[in-house]
PDB file of N, CA and C in Angstrom:
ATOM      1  N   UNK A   1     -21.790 -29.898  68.399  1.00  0.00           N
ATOM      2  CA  UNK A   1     -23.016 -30.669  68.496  1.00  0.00           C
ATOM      3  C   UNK A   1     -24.163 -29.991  67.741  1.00  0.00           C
ATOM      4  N   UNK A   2     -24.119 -28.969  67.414  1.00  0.00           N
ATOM      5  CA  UNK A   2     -25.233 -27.859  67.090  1.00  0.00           C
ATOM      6  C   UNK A   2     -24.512 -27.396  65.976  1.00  0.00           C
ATOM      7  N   UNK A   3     -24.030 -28.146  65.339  1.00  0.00           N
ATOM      8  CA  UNK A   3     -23.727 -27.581  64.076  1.00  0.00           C
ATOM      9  C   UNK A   3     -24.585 -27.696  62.830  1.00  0.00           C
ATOM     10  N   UNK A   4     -25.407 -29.171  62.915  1.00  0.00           N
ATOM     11  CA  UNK A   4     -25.719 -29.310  61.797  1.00  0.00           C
ATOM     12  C   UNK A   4     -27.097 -27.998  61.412  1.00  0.00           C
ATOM     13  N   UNK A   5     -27.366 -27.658  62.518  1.00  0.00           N
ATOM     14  CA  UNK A   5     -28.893 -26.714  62.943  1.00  0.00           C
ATOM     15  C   UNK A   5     -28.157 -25.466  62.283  1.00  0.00           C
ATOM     16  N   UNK A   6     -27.123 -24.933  63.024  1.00  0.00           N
ATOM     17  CA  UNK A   6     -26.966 -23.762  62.152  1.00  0.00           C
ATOM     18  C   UNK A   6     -26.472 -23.574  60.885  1.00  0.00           C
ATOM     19  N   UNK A   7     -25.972 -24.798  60.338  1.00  0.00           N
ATOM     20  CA  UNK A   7     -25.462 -24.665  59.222  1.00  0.00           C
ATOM     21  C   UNK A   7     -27.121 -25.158  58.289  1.00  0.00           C
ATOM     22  N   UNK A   8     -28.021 -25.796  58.522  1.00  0.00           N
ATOM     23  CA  UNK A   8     -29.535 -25.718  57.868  1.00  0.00           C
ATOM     24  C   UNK A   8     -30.026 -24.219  58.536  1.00  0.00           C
ATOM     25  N   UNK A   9     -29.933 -23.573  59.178  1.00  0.00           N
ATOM     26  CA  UNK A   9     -30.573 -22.454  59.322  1.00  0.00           C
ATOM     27  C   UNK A   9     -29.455 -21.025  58.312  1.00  0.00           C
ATOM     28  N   UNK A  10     -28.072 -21.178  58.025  1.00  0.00           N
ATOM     29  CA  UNK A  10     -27.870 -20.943  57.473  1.00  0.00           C
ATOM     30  C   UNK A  10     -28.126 -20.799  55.913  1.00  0.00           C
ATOM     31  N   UNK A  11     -28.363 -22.156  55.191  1.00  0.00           N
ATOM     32  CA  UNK A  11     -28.982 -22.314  53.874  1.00  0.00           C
ATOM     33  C   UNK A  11     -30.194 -21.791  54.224  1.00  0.00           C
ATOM     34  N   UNK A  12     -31.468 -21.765  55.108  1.00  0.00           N
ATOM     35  CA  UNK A  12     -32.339 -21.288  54.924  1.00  0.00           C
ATOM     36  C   UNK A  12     -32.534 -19.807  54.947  1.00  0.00           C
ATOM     37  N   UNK A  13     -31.409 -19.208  55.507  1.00  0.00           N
ATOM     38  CA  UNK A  13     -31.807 -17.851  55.168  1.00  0.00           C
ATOM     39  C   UNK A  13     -30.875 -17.058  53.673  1.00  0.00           C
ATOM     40  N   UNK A  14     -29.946 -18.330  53.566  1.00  0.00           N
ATOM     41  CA  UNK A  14     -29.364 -17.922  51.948  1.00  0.00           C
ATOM     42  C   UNK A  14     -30.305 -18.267  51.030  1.00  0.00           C
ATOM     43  N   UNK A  15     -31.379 -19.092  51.202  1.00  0.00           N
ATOM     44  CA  UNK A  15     -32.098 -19.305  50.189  1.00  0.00           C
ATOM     45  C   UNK A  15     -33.549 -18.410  50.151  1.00  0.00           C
ATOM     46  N   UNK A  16     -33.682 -18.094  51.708  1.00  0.00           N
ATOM     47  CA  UNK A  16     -34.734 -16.563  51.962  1.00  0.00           C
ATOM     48  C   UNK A  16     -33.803 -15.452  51.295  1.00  0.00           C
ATOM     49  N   UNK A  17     -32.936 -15.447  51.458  1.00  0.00           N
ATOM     50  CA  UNK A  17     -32.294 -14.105  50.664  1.00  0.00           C
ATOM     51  C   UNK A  17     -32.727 -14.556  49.248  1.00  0.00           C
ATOM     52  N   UNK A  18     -32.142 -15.300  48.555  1.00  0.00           N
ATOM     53  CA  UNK A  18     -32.409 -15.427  47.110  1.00  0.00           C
ATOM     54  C   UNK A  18     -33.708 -15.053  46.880  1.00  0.00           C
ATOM     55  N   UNK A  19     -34.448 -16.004  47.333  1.00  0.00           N
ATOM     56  CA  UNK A  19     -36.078 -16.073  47.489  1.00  0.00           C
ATOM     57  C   UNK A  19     -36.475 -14.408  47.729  1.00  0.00           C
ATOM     58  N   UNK A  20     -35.947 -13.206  48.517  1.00  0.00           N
ATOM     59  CA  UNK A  20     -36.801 -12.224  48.229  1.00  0.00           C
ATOM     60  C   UNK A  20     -36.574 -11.142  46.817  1.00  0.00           C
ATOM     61  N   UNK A  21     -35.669 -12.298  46.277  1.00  0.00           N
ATOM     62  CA  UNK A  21     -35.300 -11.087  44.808  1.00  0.00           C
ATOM     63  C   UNK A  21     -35.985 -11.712  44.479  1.00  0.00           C
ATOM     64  N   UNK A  22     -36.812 -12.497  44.466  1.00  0.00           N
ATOM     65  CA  UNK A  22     -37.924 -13.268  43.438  1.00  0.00           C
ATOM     66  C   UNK A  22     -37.517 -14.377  42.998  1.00  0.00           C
ATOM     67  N   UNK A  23     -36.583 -15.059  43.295  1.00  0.00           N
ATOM     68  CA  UNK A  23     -36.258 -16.211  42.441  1.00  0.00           C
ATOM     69  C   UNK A  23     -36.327 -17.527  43.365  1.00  0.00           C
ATOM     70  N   UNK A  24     -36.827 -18.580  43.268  1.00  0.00           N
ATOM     71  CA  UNK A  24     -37.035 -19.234  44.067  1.00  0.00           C
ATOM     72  C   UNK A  24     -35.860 -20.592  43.518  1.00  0.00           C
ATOM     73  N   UNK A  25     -35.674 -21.291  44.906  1.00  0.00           N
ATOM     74  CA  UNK A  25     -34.592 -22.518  44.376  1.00  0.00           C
ATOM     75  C   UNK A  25     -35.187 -23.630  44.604  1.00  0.00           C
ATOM     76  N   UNK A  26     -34.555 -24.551  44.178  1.00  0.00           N
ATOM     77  CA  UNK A  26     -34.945 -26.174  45.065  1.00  0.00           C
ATOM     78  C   UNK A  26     -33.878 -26.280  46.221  1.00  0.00           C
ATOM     79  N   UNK A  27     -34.341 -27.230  46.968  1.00  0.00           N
ATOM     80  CA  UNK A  27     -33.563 -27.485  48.136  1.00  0.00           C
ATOM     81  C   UNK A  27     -31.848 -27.878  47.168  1.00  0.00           C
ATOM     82  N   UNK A  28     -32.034 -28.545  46.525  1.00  0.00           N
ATOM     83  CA  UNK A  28     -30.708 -28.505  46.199  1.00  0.00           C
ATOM     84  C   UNK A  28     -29.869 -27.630  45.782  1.00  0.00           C
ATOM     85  N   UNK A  29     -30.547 -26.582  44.798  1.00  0.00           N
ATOM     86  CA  UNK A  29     -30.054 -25.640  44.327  1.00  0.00           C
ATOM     87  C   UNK A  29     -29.203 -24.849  45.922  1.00  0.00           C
ATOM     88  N   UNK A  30     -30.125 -24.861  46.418  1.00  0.00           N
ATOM     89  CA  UNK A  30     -29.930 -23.974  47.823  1.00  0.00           C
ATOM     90  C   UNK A  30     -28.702 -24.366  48.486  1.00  0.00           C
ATOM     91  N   UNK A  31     -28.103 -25.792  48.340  1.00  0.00           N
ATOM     92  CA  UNK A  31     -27.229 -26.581  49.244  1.00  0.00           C
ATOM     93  C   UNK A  31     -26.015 -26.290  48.106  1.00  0.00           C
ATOM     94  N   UNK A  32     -26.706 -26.342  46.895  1.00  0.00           N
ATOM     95  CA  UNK A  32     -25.062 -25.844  46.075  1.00  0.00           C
ATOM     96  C   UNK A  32     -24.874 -24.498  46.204  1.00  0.00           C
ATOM     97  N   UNK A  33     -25.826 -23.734  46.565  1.00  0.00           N
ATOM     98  CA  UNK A  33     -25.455 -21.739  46.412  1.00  0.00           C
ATOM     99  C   UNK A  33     -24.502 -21.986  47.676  1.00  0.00           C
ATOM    100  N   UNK A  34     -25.072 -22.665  48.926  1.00  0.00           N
ATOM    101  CA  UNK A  34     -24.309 -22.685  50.139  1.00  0.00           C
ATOM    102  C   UNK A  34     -22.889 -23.154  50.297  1.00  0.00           C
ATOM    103  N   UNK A  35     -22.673 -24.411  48.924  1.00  0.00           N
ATOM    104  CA  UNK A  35     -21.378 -24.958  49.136  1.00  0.00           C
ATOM    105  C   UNK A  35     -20.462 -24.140  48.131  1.00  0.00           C
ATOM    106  N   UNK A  36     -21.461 -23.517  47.066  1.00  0.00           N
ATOM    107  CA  UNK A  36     -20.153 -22.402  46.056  1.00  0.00           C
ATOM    108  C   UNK A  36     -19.684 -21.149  47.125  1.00  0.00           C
ATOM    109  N   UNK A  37     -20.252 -20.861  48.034  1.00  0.00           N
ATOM    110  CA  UNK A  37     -20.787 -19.543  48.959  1.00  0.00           C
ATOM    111  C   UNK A  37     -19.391 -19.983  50.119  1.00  0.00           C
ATOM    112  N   UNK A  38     -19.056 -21.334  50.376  1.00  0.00           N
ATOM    113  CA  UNK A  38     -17.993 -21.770  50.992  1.00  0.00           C
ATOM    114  C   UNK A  38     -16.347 -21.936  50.526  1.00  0.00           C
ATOM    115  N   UNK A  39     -16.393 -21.343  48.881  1.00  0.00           N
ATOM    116  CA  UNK A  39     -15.838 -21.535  47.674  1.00  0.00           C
ATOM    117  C   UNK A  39     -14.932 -23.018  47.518  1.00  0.00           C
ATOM    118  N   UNK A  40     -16.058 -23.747  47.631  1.00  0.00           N
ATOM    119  CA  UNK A  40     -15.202 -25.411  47.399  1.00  0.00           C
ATOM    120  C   UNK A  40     -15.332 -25.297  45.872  1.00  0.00           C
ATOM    121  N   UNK A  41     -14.316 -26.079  45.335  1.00  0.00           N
ATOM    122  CA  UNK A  41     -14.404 -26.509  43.841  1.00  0.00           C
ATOM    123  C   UNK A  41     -15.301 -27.793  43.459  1.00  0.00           C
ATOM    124  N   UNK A  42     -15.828 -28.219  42.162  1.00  0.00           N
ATOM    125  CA  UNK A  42     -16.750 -28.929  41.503  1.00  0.00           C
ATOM    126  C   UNK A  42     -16.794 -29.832  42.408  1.00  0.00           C
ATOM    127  N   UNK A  43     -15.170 -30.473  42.335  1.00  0.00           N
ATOM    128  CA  UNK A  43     -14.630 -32.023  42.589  1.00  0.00           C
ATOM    129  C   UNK A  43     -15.283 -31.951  43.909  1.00  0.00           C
ATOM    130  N   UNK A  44     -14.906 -31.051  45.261  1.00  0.00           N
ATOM    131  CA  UNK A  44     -15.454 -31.028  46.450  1.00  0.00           C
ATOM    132  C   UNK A  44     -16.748 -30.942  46.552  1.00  0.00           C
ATOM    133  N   UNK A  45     -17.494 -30.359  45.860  1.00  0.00           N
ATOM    134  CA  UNK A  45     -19.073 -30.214  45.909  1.00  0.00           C
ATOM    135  C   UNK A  45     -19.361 -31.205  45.284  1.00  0.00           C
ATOM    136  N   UNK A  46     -19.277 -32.106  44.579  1.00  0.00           N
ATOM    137  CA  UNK A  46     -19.623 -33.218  44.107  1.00  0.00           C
ATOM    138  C   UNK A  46     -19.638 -34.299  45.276  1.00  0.00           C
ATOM    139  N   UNK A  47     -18.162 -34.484  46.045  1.00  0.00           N
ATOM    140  CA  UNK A  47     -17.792 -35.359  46.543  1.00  0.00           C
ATOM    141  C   UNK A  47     -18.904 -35.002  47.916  1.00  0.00           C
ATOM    142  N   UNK A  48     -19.453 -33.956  48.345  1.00  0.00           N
ATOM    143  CA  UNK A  48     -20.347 -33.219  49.814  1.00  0.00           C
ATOM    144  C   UNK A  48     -21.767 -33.936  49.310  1.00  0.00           C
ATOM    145  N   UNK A  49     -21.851 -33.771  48.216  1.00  0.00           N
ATOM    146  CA  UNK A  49     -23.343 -33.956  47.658  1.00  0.00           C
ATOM    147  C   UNK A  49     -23.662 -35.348  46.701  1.00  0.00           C
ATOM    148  N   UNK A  50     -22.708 -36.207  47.080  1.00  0.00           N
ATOM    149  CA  UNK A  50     -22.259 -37.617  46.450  1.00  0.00           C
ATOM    150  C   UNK A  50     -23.175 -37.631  45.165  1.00  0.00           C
ATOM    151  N   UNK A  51     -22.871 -36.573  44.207  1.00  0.00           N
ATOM    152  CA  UNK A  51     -22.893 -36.198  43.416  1.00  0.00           C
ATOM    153  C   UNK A  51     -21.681 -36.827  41.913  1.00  0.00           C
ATOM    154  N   UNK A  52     -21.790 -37.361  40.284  1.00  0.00           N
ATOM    155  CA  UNK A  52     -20.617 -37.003  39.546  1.00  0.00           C
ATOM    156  C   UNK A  52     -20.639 -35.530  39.488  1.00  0.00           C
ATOM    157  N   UNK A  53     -19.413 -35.273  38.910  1.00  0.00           N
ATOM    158  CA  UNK A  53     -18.679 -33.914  38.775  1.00  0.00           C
ATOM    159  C   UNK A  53     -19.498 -33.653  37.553  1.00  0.00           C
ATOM    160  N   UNK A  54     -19.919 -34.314  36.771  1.00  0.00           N
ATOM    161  CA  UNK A  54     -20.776 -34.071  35.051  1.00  0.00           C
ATOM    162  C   UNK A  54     -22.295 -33.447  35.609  1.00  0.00           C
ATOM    163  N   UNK A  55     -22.855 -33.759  36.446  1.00  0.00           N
ATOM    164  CA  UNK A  55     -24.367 -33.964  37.406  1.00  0.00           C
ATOM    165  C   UNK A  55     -23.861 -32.455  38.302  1.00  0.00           C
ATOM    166  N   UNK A  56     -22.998 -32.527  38.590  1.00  0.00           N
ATOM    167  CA  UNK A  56     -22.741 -30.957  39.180  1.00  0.00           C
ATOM    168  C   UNK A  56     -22.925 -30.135  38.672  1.00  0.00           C
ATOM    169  N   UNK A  57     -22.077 -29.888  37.799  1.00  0.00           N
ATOM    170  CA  UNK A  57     -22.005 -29.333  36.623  1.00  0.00           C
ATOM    171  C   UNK A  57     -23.255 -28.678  35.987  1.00  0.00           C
ATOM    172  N   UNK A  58     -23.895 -29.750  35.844  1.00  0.00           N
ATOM    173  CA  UNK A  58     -25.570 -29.468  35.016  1.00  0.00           C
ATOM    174  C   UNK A  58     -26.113 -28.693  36.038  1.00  0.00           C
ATOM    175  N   UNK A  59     -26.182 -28.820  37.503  1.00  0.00           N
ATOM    176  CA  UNK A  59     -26.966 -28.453  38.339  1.00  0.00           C
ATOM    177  C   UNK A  59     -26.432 -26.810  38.428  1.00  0.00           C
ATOM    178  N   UNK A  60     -25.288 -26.901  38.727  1.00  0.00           N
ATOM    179  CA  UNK A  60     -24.299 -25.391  38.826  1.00  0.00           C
ATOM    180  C   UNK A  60     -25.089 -24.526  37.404  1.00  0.00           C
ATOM    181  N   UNK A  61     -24.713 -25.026  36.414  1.00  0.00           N
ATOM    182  CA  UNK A  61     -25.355 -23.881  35.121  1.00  0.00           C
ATOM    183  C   UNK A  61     -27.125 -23.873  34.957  1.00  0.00           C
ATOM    184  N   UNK A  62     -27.985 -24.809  35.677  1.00  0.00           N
ATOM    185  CA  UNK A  62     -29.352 -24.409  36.043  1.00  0.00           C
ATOM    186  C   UNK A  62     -29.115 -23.110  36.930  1.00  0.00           C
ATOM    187  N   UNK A  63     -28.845 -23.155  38.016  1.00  0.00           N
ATOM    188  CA  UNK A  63     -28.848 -22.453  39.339  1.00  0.00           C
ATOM    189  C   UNK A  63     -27.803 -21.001  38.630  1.00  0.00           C
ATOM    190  N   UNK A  64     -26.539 -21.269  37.725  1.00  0.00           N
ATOM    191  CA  UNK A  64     -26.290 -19.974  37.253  1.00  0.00           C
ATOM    192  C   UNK A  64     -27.492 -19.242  36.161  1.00  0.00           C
ATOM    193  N   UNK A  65     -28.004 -20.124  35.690  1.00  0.00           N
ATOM    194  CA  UNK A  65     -29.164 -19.453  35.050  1.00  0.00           C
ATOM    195  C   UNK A  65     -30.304 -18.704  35.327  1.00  0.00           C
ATOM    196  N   UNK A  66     -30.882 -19.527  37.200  1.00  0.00           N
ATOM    197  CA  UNK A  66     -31.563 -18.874  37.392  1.00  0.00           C
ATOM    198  C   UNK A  66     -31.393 -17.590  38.050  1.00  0.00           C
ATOM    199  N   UNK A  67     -30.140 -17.578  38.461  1.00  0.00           N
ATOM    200  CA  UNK A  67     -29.556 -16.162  39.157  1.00  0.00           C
ATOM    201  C   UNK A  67     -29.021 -14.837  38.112  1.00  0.00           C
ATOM    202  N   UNK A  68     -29.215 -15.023  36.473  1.00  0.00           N
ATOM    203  CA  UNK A  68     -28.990 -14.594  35.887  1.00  0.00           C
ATOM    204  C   UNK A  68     -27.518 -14.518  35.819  1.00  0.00           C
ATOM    205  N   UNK A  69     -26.510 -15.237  35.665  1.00  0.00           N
ATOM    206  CA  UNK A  69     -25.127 -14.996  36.347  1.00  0.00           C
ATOM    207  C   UNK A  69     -24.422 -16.191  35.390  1.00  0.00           C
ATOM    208  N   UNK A  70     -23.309 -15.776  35.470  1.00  0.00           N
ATOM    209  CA  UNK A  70     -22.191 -16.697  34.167  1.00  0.00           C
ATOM    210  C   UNK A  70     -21.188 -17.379  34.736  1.00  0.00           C
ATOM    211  N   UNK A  71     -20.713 -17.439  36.031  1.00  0.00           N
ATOM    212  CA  UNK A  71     -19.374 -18.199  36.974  1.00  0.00           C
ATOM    213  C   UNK A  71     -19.911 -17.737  38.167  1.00  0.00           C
ATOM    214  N   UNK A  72     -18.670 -18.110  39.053  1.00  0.00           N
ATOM    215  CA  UNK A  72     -18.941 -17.795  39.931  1.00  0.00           C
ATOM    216  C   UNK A  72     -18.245 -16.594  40.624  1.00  0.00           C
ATOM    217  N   UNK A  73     -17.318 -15.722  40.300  1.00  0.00           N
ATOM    218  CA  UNK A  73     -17.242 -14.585  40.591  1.00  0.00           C
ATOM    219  C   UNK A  73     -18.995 -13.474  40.519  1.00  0.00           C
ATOM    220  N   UNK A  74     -19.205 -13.856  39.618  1.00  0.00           N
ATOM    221  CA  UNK A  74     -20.629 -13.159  39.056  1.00  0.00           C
ATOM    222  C   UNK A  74     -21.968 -13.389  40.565  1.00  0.00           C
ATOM    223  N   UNK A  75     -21.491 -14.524  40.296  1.00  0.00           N
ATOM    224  CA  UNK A  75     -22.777 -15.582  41.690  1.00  0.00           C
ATOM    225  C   UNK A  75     -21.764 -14.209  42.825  1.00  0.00           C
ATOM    226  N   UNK A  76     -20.950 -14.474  43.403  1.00  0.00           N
ATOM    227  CA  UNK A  76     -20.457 -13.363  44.442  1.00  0.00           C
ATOM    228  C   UNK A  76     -20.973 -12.346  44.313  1.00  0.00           C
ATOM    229  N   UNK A  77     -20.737 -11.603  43.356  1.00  0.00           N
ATOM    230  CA  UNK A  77     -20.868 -10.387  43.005  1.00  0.00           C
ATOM    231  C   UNK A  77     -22.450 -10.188  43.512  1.00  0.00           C
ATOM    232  N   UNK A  78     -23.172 -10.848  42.386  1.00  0.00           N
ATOM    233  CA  UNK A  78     -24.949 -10.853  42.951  1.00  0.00           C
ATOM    234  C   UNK A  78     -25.228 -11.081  44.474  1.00  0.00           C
ATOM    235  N   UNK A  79     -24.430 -12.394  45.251  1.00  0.00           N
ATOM    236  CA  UNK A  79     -24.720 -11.940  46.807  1.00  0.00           C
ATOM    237  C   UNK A  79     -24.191 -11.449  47.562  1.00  0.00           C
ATOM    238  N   UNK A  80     -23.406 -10.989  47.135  1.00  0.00           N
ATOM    239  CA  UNK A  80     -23.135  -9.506  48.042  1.00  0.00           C
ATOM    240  C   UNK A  80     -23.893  -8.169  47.551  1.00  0.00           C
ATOM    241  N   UNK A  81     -24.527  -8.098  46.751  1.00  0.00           N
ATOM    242  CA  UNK A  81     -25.801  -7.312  46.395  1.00  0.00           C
ATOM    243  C   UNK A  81     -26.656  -7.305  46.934  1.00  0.00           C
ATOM    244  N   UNK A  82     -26.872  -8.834  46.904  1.00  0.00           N
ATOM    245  CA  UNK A  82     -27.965  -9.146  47.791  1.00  0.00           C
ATOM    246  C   UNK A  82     -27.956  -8.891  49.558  1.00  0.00           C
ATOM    247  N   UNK A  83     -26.960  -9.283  50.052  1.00  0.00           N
ATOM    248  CA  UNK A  83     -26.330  -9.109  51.310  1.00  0.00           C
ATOM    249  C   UNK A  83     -26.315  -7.718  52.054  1.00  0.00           C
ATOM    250  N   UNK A  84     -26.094  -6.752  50.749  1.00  0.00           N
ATOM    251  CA  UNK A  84     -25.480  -5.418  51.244  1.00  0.00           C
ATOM    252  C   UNK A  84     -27.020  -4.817  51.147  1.00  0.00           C
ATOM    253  N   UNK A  85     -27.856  -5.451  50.309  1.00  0.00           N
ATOM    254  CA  UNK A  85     -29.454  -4.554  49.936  1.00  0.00           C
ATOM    255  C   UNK A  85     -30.242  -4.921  51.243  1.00  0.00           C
ATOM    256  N   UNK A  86     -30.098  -6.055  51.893  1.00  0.00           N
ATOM    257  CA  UNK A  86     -30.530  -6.305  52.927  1.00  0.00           C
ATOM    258  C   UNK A  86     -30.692  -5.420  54.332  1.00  0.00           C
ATOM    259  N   UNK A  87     -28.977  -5.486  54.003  1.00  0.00           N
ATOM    260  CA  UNK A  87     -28.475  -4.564  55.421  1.00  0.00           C
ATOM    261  C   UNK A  87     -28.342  -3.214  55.004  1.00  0.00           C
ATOM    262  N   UNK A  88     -28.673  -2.600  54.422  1.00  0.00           N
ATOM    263  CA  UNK A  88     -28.932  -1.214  54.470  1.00  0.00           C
ATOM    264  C   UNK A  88     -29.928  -0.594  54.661  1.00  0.00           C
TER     265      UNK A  88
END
């Protein structure tokens, strides 16, 4: 019943994480870091965000741009940087 709350309080603190390296997102950006962060593929994040797969796409290489980052191993790599800079 209380899912949908923690899963929006979830994106909001993945997107406060992003947000304190300085980079700020749009709400959408934020809902795709959350659904690559779940590791669904295009087709699935398209189909969550009734989204085309072409419109994904575009949105995915904004959001890799603004994270400075080239795929998504890279996107991992950076939040768990982020993750681990937190908690230490």
């Amino acid at each position: 019943m209380n899912e949908p709350v923690v899963e929006k309080k979830l994106d909001l603190s993945i997107a406060h994480l992003v947000k304190s390296s300085g980079i700020d997102l749009l709400p959408r950006e934020a809902e795709l870091l959350d659904l690559l962060l779940l590791r669904l593929s295009n087709d699935e994040i398209s189909q969550k965000i009734f989204l085309s797969v072409g419109t994904t796409k575009n949105y995915l290489t904004i959001l890799y741009k603004k994270l400075n980052v080239s795929n998504r191993a890279e996107l991992m790599a950076f939040m768990y940087a982020l993750f681990k800079k937190i908690n230490s």
